[in-house]
C-alpha atoms as a PDB file:
ATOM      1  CA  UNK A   1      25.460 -57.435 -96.104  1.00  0.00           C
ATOM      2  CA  UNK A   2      22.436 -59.587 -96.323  1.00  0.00           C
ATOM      3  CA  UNK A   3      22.522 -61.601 -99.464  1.00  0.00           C
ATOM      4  CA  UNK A   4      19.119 -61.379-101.517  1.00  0.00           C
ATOM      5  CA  UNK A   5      17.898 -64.803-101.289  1.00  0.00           C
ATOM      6  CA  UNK A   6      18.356 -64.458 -97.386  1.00  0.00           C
ATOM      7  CA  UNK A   7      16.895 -61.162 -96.881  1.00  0.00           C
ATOM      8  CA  UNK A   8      13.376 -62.783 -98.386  1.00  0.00           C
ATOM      9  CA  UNK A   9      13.993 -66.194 -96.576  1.00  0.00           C
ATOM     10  CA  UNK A  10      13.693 -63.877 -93.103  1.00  0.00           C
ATOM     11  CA  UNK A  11      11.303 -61.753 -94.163  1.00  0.00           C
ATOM     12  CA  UNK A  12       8.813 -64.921 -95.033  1.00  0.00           C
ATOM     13  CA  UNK A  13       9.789 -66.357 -91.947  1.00  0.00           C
ATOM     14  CA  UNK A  14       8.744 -63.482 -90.046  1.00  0.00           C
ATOM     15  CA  UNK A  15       5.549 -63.229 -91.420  1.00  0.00           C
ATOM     16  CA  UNK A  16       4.813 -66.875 -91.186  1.00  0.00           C
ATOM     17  CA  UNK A  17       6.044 -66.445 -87.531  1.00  0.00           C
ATOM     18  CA  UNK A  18       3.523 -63.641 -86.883  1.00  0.00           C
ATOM     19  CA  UNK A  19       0.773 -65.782 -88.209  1.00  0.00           C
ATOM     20  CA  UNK A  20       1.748 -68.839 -86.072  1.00  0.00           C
ATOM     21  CA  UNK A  21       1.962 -66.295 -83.079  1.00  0.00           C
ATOM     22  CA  UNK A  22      -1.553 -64.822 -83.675  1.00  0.00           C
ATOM     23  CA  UNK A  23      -3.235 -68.585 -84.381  1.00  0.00           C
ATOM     24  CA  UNK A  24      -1.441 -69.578 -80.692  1.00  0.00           C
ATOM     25  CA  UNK A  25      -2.798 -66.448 -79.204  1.00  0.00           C
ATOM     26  CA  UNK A  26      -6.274 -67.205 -80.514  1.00  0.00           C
ATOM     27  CA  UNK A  27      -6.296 -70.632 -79.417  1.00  0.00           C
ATOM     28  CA  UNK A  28      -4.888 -70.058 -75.447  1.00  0.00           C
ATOM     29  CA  UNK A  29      -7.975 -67.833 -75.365  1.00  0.00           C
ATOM     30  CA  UNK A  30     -10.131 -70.355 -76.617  1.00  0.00           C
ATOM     31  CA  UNK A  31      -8.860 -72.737 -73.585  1.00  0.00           C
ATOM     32  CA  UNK A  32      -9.046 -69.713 -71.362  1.00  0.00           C
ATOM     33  CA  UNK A  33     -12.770 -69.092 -72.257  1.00  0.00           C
ATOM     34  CA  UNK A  34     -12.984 -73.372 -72.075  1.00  0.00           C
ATOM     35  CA  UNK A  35     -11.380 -73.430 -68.832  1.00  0.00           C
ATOM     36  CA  UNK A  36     -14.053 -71.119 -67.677  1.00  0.00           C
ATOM     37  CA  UNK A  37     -16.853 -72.363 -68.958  1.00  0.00           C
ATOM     38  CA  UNK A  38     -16.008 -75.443 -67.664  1.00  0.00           C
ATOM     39  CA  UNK A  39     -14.956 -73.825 -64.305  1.00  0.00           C
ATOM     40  CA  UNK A  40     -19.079 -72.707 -64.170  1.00  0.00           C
ATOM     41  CA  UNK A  41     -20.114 -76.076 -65.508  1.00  0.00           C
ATOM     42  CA  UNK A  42     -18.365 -77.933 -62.509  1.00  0.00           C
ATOM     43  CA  UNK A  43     -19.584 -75.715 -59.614  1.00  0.00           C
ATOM     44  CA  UNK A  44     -23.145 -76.147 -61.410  1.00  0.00           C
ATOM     45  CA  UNK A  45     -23.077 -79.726 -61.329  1.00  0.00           C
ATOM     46  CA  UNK A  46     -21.499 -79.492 -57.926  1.00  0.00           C
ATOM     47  CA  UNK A  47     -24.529 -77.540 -56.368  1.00  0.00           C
ATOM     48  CA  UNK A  48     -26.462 -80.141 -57.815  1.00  0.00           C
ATOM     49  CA  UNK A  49     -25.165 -82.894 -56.788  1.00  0.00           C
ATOM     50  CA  UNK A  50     -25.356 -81.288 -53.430  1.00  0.00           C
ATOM     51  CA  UNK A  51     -29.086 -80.752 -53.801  1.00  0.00           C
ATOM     52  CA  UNK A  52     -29.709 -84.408 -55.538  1.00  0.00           C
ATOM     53  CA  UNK A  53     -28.198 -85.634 -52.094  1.00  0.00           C
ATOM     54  CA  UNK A  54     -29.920 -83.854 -49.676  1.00  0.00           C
ATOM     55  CA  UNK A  55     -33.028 -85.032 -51.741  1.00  0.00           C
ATOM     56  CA  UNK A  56     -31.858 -88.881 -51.192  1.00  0.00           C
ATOM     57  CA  UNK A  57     -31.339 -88.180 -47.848  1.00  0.00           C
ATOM     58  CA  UNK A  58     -34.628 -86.908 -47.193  1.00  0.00           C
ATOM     59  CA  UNK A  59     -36.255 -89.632 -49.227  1.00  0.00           C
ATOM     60  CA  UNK A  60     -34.157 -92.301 -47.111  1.00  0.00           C
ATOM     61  CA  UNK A  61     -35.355 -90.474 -43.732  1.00  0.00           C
ATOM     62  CA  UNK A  62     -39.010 -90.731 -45.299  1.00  0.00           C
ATOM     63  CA  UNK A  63     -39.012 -94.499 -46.079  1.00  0.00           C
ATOM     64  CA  UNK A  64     -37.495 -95.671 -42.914  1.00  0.00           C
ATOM     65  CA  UNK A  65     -40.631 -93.171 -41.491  1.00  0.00           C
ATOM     66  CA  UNK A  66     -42.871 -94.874 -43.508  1.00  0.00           C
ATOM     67  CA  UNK A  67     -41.781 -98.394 -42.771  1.00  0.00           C
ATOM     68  CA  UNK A  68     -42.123 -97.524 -38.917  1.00  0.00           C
ATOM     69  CA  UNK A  69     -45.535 -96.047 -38.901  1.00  0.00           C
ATOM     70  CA  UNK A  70     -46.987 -95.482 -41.918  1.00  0.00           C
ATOM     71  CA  UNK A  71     -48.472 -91.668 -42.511  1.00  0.00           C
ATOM     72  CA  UNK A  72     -51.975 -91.549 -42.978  1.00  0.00           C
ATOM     73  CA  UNK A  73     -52.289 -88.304 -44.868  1.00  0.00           C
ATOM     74  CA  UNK A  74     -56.959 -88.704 -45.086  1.00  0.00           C
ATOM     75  CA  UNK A  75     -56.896 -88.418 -41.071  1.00  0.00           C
ATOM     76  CA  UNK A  76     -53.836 -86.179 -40.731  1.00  0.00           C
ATOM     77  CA  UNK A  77     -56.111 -83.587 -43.307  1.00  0.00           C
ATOM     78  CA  UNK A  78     -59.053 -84.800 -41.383  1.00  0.00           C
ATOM     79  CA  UNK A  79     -57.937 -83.941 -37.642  1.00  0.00           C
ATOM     80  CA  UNK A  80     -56.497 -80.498 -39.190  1.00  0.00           C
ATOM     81  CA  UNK A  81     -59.439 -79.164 -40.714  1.00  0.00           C
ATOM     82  CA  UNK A  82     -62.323 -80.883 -38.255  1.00  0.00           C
ATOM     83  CA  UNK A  83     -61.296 -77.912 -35.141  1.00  0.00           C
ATOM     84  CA  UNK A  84     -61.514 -75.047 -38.071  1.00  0.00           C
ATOM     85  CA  UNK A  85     -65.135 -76.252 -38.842  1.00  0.00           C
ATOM     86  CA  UNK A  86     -67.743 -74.991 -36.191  1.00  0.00           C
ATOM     87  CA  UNK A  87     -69.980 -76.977 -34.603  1.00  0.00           C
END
């Protein structure tokens, strides 16, 4: 037989157990829902680091283009429009 004393001692600790259980339950879903939001955050910043470079490399293909033979964009609009104008 259980002796008073003892029988209350387990009883607290169960309930303080229970407690301790439901905090650490609380918090792994907070991680979970972290890890996920992170998860989103990464493939995010992934696509746009993916676009950010494609942008460089079209900038880098556009100044080497421009250093070779610079664009003229007055007589590129100017030989475009001039045929659509009649005589």
């Amino acid at each position: 037989m259980l002796k008073p004393g003892l029988a209350i001692q387990i009883s607290c600790f169960t309930r303080e157990f229970g407690a301790f259980t439901r905090e650490f339950c609380t918090f792994t879903r907070e991680i979970g829902a972290f890890t996920r939001e992170f998860r989103t955050f990464t493939r995010e910043f992934r696509a746009f680091t993916s676009e950010f470079d494609r942008y460089l490399e079209w900038k880098f293909l556009y100044n080497i283009c421009e250093t070779i033979a610079p664009i003229d964009y007055d007589r590129m609009l100017k030989d475009l429009i001039t045929p659509l104008i009649p005589a």
